[in-house]
Protein backbone atom coordinates (compact mmCIF):
# COMPACT_ATOMS: atom_id res chain seq x y z
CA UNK A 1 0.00 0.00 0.00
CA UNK A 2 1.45 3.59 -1.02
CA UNK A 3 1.79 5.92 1.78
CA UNK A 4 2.32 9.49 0.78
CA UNK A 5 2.13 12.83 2.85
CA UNK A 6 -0.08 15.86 1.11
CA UNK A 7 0.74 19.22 2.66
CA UNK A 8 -2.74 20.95 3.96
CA UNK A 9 -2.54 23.85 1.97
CA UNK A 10 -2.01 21.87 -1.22
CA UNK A 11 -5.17 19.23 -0.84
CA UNK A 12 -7.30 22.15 -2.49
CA UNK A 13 -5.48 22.75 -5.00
CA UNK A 14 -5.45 19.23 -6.23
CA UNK A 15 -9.07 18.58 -5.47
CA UNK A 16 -9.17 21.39 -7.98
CA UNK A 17 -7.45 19.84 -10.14
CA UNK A 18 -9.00 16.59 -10.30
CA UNK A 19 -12.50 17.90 -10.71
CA UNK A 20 -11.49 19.50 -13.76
CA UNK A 21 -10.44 15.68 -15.08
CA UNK A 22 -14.13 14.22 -13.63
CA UNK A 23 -17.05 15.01 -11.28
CA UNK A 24 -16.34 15.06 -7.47
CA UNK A 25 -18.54 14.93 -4.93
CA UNK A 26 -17.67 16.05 -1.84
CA UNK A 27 -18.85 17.62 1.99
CA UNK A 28 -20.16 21.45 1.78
CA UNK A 29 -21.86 24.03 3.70
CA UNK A 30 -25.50 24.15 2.90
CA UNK A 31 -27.02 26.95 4.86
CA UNK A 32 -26.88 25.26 8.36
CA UNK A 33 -26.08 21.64 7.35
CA UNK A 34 -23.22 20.03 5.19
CA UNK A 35 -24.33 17.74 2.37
CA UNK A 36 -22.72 15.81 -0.02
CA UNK A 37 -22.71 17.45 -3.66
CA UNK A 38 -20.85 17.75 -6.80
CA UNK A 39 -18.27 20.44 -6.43
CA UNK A 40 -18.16 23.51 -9.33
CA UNK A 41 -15.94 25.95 -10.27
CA UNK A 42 -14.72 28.06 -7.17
CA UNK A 43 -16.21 25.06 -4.64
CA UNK A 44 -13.68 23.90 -1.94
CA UNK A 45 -14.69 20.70 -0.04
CA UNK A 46 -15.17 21.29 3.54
CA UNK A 47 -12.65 18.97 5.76
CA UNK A 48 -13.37 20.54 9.64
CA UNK A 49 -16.89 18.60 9.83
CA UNK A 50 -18.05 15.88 12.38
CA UNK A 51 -20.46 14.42 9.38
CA UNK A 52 -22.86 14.99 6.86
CA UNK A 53 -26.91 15.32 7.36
CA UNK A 54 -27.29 12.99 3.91
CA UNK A 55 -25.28 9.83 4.39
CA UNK A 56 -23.23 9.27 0.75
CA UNK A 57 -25.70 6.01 -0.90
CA UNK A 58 -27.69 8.17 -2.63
CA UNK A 59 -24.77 8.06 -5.16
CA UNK A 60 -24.69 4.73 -5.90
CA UNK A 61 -28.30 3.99 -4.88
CA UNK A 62 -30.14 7.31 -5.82
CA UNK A 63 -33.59 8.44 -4.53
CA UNK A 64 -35.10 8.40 -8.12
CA UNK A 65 -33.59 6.48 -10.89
CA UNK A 66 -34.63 5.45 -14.20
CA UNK A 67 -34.33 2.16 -14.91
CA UNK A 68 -35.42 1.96 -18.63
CA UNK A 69 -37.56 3.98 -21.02
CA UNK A 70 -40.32 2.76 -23.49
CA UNK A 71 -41.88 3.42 -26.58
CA UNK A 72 -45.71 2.11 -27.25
CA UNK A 73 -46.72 1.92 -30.76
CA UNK A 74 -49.27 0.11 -32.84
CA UNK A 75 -47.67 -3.22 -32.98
CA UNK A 76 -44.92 -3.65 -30.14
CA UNK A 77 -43.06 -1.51 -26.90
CA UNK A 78 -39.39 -0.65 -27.90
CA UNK A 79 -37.08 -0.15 -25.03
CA UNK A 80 -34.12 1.89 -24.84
CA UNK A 81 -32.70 1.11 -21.62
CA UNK A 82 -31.57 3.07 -18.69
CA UNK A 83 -30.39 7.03 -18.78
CA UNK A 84 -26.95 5.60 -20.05
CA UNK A 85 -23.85 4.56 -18.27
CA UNK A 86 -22.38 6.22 -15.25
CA UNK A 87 -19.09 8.06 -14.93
CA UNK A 88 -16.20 8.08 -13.33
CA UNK A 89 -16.27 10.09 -10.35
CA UNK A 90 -14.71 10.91 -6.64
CA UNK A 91 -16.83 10.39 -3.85
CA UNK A 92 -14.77 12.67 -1.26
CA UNK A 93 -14.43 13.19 2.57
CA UNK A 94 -16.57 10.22 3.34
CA UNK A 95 -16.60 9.37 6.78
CA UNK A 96 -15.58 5.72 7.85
CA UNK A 97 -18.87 4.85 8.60
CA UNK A 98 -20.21 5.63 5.67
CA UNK A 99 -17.43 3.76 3.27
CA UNK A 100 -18.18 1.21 5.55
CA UNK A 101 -22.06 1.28 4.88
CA UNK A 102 -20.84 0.84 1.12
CA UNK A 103 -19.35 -2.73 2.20
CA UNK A 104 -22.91 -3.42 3.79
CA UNK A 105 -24.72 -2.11 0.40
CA UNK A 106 -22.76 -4.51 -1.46
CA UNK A 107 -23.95 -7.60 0.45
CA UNK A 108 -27.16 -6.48 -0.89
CA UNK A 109 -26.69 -5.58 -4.16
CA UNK A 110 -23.34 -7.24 -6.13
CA UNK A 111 -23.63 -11.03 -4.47
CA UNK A 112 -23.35 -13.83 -6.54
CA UNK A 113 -26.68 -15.14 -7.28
CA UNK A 114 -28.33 -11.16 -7.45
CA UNK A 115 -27.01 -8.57 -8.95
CA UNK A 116 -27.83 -5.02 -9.27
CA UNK A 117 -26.53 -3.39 -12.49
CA UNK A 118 -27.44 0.27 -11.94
CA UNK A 119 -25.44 0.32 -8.37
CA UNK A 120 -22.59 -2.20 -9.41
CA UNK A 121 -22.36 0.24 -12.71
CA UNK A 122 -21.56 3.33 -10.24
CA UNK A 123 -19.35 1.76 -7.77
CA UNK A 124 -17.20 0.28 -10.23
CA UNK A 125 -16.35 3.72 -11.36
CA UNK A 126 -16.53 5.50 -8.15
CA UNK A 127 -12.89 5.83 -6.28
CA UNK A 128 -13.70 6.72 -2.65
CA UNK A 129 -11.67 8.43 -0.62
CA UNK A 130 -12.06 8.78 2.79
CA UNK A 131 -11.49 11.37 5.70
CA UNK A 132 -10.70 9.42 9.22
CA UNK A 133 -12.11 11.09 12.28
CA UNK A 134 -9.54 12.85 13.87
CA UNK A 135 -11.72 15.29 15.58
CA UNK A 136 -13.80 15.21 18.68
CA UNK A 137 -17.27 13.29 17.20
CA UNK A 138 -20.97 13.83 17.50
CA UNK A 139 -22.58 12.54 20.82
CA UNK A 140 -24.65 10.58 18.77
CA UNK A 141 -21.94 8.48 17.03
CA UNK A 142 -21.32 4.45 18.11
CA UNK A 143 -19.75 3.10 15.52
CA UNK A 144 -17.15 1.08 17.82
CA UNK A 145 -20.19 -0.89 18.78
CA UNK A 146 -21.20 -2.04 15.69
CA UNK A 147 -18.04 -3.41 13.89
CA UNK A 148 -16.31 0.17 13.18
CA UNK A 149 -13.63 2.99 13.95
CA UNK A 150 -13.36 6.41 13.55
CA UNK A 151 -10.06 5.37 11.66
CA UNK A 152 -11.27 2.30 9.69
CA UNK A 153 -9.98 1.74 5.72
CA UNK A 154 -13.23 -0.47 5.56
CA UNK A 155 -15.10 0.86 2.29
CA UNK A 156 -12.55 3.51 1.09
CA UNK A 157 -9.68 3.51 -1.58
CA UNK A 158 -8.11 6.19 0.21
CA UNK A 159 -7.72 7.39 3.59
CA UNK A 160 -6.70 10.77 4.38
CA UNK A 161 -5.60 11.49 8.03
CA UNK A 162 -4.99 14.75 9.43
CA UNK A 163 -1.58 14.76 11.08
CA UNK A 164 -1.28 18.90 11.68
CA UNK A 165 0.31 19.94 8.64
CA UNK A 166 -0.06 17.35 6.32
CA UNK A 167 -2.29 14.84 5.78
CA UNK A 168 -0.83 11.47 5.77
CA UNK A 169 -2.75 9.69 2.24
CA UNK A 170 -3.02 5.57 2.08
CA UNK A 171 -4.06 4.24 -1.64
CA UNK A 172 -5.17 1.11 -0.23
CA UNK A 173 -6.93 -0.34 -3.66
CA UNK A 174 -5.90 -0.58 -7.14
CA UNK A 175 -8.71 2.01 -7.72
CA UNK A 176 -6.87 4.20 -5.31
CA UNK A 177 -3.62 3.57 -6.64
CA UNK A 178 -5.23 4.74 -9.49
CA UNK A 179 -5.26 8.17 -8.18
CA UNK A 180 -2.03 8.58 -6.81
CA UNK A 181 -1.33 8.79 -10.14
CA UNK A 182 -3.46 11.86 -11.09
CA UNK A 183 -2.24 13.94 -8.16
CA UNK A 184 1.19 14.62 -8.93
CA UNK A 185 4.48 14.00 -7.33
CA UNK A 186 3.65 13.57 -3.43
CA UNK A 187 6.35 12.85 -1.13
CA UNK A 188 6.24 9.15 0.59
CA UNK A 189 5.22 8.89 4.57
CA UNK A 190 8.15 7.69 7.03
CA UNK A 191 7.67 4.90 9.56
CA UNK A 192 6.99 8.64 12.24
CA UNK A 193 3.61 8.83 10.33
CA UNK A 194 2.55 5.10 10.75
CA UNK A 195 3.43 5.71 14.77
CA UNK A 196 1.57 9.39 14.88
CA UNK A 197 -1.96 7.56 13.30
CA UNK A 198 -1.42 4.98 15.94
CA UNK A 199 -1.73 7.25 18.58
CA UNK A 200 -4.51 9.28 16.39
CA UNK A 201 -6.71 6.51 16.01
CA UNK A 202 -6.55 5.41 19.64
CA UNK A 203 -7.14 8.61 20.60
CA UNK A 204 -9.82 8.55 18.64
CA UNK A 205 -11.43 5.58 19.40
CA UNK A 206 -11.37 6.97 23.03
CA UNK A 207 -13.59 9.91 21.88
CA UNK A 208 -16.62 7.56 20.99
CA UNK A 209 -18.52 7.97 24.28
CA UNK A 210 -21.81 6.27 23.11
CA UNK A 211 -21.78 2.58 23.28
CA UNK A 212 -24.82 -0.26 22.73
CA UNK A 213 -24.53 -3.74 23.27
CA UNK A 214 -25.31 -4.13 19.28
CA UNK A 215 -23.97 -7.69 19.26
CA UNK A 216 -25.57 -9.04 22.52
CA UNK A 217 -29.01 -8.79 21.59
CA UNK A 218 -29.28 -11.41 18.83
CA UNK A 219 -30.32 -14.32 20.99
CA UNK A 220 -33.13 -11.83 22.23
CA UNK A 221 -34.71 -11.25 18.71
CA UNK A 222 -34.47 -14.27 17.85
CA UNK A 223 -36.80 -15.87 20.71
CA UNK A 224 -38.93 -12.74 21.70
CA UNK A 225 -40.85 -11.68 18.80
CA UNK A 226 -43.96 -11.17 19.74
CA UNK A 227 -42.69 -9.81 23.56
CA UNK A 228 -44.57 -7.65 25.24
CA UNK A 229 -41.56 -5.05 24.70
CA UNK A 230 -42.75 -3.81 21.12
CA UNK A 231 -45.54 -2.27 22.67
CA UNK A 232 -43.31 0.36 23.65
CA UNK A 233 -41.42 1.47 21.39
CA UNK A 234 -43.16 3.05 18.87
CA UNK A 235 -45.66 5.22 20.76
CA UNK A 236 -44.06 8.38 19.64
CA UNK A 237 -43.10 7.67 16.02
CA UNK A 238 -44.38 9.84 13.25
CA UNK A 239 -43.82 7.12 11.16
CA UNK A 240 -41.82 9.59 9.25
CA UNK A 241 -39.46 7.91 7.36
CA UNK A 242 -36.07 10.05 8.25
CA UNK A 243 -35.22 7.78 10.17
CA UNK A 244 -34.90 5.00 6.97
CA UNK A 245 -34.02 8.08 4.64
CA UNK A 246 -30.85 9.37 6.23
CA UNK A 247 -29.31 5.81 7.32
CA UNK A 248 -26.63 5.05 5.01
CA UNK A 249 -27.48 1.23 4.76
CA UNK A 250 -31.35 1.20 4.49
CA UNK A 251 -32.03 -0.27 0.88
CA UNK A 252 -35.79 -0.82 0.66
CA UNK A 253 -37.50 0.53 -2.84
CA UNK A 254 -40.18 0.36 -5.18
CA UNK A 255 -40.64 0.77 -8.80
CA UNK A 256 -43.37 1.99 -10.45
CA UNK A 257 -44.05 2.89 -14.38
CA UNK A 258 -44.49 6.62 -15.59
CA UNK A 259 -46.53 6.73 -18.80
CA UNK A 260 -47.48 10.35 -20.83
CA UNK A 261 -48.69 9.09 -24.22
CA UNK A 262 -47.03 6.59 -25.93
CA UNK A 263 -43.83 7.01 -23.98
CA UNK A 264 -42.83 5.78 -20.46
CA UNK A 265 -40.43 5.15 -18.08
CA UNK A 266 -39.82 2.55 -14.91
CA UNK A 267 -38.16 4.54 -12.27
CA UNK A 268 -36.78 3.20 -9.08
CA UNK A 269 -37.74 5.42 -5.87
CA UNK A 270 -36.64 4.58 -1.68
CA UNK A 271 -39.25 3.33 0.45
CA UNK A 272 -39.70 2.61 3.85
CA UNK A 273 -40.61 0.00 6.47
CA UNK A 274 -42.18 3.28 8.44
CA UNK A 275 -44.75 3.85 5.56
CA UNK A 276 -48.11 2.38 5.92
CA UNK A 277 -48.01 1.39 2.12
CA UNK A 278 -44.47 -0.21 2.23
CA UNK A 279 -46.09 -3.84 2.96
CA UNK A 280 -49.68 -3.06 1.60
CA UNK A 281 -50.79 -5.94 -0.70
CA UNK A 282 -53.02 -5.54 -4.10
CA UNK A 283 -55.90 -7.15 -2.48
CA UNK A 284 -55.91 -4.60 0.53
CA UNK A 285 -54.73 -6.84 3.80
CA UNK A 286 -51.71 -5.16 5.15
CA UNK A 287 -49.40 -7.30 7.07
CA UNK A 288 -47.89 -4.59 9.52
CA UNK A 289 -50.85 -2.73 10.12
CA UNK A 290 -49.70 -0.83 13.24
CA UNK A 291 -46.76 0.95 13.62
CA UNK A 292 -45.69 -1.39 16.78
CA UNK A 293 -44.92 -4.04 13.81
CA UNK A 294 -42.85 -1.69 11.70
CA UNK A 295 -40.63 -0.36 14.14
CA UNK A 296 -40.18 -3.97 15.40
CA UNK A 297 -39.62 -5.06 11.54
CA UNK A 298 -36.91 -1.96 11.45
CA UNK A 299 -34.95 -3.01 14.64
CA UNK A 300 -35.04 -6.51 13.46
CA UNK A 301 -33.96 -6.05 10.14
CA UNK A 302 -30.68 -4.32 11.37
CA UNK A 303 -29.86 -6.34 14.37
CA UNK A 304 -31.50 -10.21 13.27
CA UNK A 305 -32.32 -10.50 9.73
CA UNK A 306 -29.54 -9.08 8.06
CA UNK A 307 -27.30 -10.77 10.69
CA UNK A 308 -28.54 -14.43 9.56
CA UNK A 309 -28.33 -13.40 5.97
CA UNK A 310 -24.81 -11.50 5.91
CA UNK A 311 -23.19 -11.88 9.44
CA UNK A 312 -22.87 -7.94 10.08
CA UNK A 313 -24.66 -5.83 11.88
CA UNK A 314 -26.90 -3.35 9.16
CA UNK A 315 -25.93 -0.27 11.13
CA UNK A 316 -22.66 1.22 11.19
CA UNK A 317 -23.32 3.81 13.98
CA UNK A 318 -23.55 6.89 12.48
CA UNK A 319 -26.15 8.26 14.62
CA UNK A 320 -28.10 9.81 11.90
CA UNK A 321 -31.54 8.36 12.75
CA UNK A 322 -30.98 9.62 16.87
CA UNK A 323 -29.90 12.68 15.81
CA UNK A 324 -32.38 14.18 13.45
CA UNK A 325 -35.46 12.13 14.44
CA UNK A 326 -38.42 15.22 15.08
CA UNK A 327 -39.71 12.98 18.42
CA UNK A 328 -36.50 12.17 19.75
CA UNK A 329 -37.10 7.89 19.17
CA UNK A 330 -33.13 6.54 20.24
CA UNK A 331 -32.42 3.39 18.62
CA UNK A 332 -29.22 2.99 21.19
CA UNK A 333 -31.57 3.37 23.86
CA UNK A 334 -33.93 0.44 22.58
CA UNK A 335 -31.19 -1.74 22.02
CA UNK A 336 -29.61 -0.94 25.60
CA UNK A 337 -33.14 -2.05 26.84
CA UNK A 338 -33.30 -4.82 24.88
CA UNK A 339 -30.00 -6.23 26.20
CA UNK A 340 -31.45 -5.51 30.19
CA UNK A 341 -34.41 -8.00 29.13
């Protein structure tokens, strides 16, 4: 793995650089939040940020795509496909939990038996660099209990650490390696940067305050689904959905067909096991009537189902859902009460 050092002053001018060669998206001020979006002429990515409000899988898994389009005439339906091919790109200043969700995503979508072209299509071509948490975190964030670090390569092809003046720069993938070659002649780290990151990332690690028993609880779930417990949790919901739209590893969608005249499209669109309509059959009868049995479907998914099907945890502790939720629902509370059962 290449280890180079990039001088603080100079990351700008590269970034620069690079999105003049392809499109990068990258952390910016938006009013009062930071959000992911593709930087223009004159746009500097912000690095002094705890995290974004929209967690990064929109760009591979967007909130509307087009799947294919359709012609209808007299004597048969012509497809043309989807709104063509994606392109390369930088995803940058991705926190580590959200490359990681990117690992989770893929358990979903690229495994052997299913495949999904549109996201495989746009993380092939997407190199991903990273930006390790250095500084102090939100309250909110747990992503030591859940299988992460505020210094974890999981998910990225290049890690950026801040070491004062320089960031220290691993190209950990060929994809990353890639890159190195695109940003010019940078001068290679010394064994005194490998030692300063170890003390960084324990430091770090230190900083995560917030910590559930997300493993524990499995044997729980598994016996105790129709416990008296589920009664509770939901009282407050909205049934919202920012809960499912903000987590950087919820997947569930529908599709749905667009027609004006002869011409239509199939478009893919998020959906979520808040909405009354997510499990609503043709024939009327809705499986998870109440709201008791879709907050109990959304812990379970994350903490049982996706553990039997994959092995991991489908939360990398990113606090999203705790932080922004309008009624103040904590899943780390739930799953600390679960574990006290």
């Amino acid at each position: 793995m290449e280890k180079r050092l990039i001088k603080k002053d100079a990351l700008n001018g590269i970034i620069s650089k690079l999105s003049g060669e392809m499109p990068v998206y990258a952390p910016v001020k938006d009013e009062d939040n930071v959000l992911f979006k593709v930087l223009e002429e004159g746009m500097e990515p912000l690095v002094a940020y705890s995290n974004t409000r929209n967690a990064p899988k929109n760009f591979f898994f967007p909130q509307t795509e087009t799947m294919m389009r359709y012609m209808r005439t007299e004597r048969e339906i012509k497809l043309s496909g989807e709104d063509g091919e994606a392109r390369e790109a930088i995803l940058f200043g991705v926190r580590p939990c959200d490359a990681r969700s990117f690992i989770l995503l893929d358990k979903v979508f690229d495994q052997e038996k299913y495949k999904d072209p549109y996201y495989i299509d746009k993380r092939e071509k997407t190199i991903i660099v990273s930006l390790a948490c250095v500084q102090p975190p939100y309250s909110t964030c747990f992503c030591t209990s859940v299988g992460g670090h505020p210094m974890s390569e999981e998910g990225a092809d290049v890690l950026l650490t801040d070491m004062g003046d320089n960031y220290l720069a691993e190209f950990i993938t060929p994809k990353g390696e890639k890159l190195l070659e695109r940003m010019g002649d940078l001068p290679a780290a010394d064994g005194s940067a490998d030692e300063k990151k170890k003390e960084l990332s324990e430091s770090a690690e230190k900083e995560i305050k917030s910590h559930i028993p997300g493993k524990e609880i499995k044997p729980w779930l598994d016996d105790n689904f129709e416990h008296p417990f589920w009664d509770t949790i939901h009282q407050s919901c909205l049934a919202c959905g920012t809960c499912t739209y903000l987590c950087p590893t919820c997947h569930c969608f529908d599709i749905s067909d667009e027609v004006k005249g002869s011409d239509g499209k199939r478009i893919r669109t998020w959906d979520s096991c808040m909405y009354w309509l997510f499990t609503q059959e043709t024939s009327g009868h809705n499986p998870r009537p109440s709201q008791k049995q879709r907050w109990r479907q959304r812990l379970m998914h994350k903490f049982k189902y996706f553990v039997d099907n994959f092995d991991e945890i489908a939360c990398v502790g990113c606090g999203r859902c705790v932080r922004y939720c309008p009624v103040n629902i904590d899943i780390r509370k739930i799953v600390t009460d679960i574990s006290k059962l």
